[in-house]
C-alpha atoms as a PDB file:
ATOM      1  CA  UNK A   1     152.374 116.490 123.563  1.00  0.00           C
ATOM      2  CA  UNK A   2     149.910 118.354 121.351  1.00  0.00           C
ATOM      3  CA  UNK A   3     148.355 121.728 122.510  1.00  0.00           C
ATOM      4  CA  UNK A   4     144.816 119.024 122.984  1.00  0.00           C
ATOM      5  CA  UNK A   5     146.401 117.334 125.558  1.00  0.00           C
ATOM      6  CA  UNK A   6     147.593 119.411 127.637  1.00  0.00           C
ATOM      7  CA  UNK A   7     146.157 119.209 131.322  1.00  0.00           C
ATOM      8  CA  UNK A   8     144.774 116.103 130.646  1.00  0.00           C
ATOM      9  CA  UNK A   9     144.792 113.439 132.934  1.00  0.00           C
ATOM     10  CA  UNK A  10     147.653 110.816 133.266  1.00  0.00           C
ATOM     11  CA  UNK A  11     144.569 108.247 132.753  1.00  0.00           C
ATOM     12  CA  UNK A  12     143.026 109.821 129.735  1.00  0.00           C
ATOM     13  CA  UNK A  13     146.986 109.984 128.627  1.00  0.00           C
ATOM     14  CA  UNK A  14     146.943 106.200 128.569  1.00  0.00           C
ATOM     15  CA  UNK A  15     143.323 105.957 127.339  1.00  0.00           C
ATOM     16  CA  UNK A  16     144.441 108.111 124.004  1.00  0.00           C
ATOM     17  CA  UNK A  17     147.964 106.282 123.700  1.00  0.00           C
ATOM     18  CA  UNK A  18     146.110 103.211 123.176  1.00  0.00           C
ATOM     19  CA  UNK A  19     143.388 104.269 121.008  1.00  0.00           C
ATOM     20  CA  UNK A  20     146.773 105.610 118.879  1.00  0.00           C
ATOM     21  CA  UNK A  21     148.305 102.863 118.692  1.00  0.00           C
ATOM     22  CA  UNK A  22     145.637  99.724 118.073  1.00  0.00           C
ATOM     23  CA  UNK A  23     142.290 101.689 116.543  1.00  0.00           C
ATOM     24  CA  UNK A  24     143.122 101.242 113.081  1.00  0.00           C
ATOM     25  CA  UNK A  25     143.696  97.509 114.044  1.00  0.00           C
ATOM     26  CA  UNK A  26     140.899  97.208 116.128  1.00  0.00           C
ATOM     27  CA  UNK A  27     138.772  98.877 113.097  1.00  0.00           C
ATOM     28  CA  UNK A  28     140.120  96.268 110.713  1.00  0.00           C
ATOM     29  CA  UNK A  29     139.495  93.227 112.557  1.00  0.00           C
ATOM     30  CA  UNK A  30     136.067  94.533 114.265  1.00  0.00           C
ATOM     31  CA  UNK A  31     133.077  95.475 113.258  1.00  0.00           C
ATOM     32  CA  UNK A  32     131.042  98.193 115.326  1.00  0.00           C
ATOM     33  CA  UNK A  33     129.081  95.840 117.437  1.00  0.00           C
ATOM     34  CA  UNK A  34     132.338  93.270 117.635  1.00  0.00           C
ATOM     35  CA  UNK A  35     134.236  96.708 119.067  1.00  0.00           C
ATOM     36  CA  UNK A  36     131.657  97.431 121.779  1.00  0.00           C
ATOM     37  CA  UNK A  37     131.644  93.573 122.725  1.00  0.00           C
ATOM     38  CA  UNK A  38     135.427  93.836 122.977  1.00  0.00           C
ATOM     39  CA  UNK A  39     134.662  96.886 125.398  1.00  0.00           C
ATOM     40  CA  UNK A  40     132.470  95.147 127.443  1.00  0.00           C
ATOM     41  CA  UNK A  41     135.171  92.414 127.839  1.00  0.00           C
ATOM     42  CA  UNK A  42     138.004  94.449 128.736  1.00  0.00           C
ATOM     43  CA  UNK A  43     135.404  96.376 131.448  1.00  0.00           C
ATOM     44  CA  UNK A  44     134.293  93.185 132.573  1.00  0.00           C
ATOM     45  CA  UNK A  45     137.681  91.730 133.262  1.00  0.00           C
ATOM     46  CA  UNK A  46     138.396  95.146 135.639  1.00  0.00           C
ATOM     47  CA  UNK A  47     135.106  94.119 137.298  1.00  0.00           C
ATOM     48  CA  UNK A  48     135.971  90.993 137.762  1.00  0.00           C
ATOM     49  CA  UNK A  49     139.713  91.811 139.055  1.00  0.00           C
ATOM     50  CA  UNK A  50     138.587  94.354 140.949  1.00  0.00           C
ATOM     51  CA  UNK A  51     136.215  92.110 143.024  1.00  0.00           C
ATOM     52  CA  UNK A  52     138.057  89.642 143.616  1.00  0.00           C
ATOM     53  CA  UNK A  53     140.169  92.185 145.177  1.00  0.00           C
ATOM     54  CA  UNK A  54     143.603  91.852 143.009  1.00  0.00           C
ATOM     55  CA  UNK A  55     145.694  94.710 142.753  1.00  0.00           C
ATOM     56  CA  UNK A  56     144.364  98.011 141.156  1.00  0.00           C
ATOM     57  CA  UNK A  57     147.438  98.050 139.186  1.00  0.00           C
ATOM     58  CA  UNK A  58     146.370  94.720 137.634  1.00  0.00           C
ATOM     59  CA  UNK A  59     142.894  96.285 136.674  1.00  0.00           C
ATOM     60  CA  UNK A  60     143.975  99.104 135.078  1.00  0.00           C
ATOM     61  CA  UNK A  61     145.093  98.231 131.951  1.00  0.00           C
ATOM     62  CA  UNK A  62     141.491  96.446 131.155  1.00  0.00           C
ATOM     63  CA  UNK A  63     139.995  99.312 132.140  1.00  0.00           C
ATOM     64  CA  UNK A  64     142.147 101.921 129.759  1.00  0.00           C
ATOM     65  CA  UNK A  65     141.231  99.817 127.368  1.00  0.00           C
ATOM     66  CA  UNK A  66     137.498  99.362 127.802  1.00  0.00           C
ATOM     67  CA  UNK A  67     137.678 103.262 127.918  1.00  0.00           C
ATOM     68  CA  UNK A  68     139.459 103.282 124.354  1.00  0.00           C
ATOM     69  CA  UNK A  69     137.599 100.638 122.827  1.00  0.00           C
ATOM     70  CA  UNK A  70     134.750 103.031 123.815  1.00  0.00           C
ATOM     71  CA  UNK A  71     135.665 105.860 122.387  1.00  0.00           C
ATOM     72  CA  UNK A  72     136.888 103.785 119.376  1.00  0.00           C
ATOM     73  CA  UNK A  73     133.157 102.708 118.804  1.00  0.00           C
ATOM     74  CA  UNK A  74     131.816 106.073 119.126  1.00  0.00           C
ATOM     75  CA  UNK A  75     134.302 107.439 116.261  1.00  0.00           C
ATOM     76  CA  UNK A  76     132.709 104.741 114.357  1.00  0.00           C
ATOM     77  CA  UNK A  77     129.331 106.031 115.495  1.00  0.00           C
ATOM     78  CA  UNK A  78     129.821 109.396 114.444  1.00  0.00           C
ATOM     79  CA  UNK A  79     131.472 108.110 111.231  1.00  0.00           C
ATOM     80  CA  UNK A  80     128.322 106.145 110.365  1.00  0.00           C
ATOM     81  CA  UNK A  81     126.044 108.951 111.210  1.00  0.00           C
ATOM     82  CA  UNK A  82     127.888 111.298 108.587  1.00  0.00           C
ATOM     83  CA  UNK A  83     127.575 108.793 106.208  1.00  0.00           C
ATOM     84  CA  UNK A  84     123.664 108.604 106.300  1.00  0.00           C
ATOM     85  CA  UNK A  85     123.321 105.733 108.261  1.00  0.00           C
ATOM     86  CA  UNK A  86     120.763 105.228 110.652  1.00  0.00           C
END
């Protein structure tokens, strides 16, 4: 564990393991607005789970990812911005 993850949450843990692990795959086969739809996929599967009242465990891992694919797209963001993009 680095000294920037210290005290974080066991949720934000898993949130930042996966953005480790798949964003530079995610970046190659995505392109900003393909990233954010793949966001609101993943989010919309917890939803969905989460209505239909299946185990919280079973939601989870849609929603860590929705939350990495999230922060994913706003890396992205920011890189666009400092490129001169508008």
């Amino acid at each position: 564990m680095t000294d920037l993850r210290q005290g974080v949450s066991p949720a934000a843990h898993a949130v930042l393991d996966l953005l480790d692990a798949e964003a530079e795959g995610w970046g190659d086969a995505h392109t900003l607005a393909g990233q954010l739809d793949e966001a609101r996929l993943a989010a919309a599967t917890a939803h969905g789970r989460y209505i239909t009242h299946q185990p919280l465990a079973e939601l989870r891992p849609f929603a860590v990812e929705a939350a990495a694919r999230l922060i994913d797209a706003v890396r992205e963001i920011d890189r666009c911005i400092a490129a001169g993009e508008k």
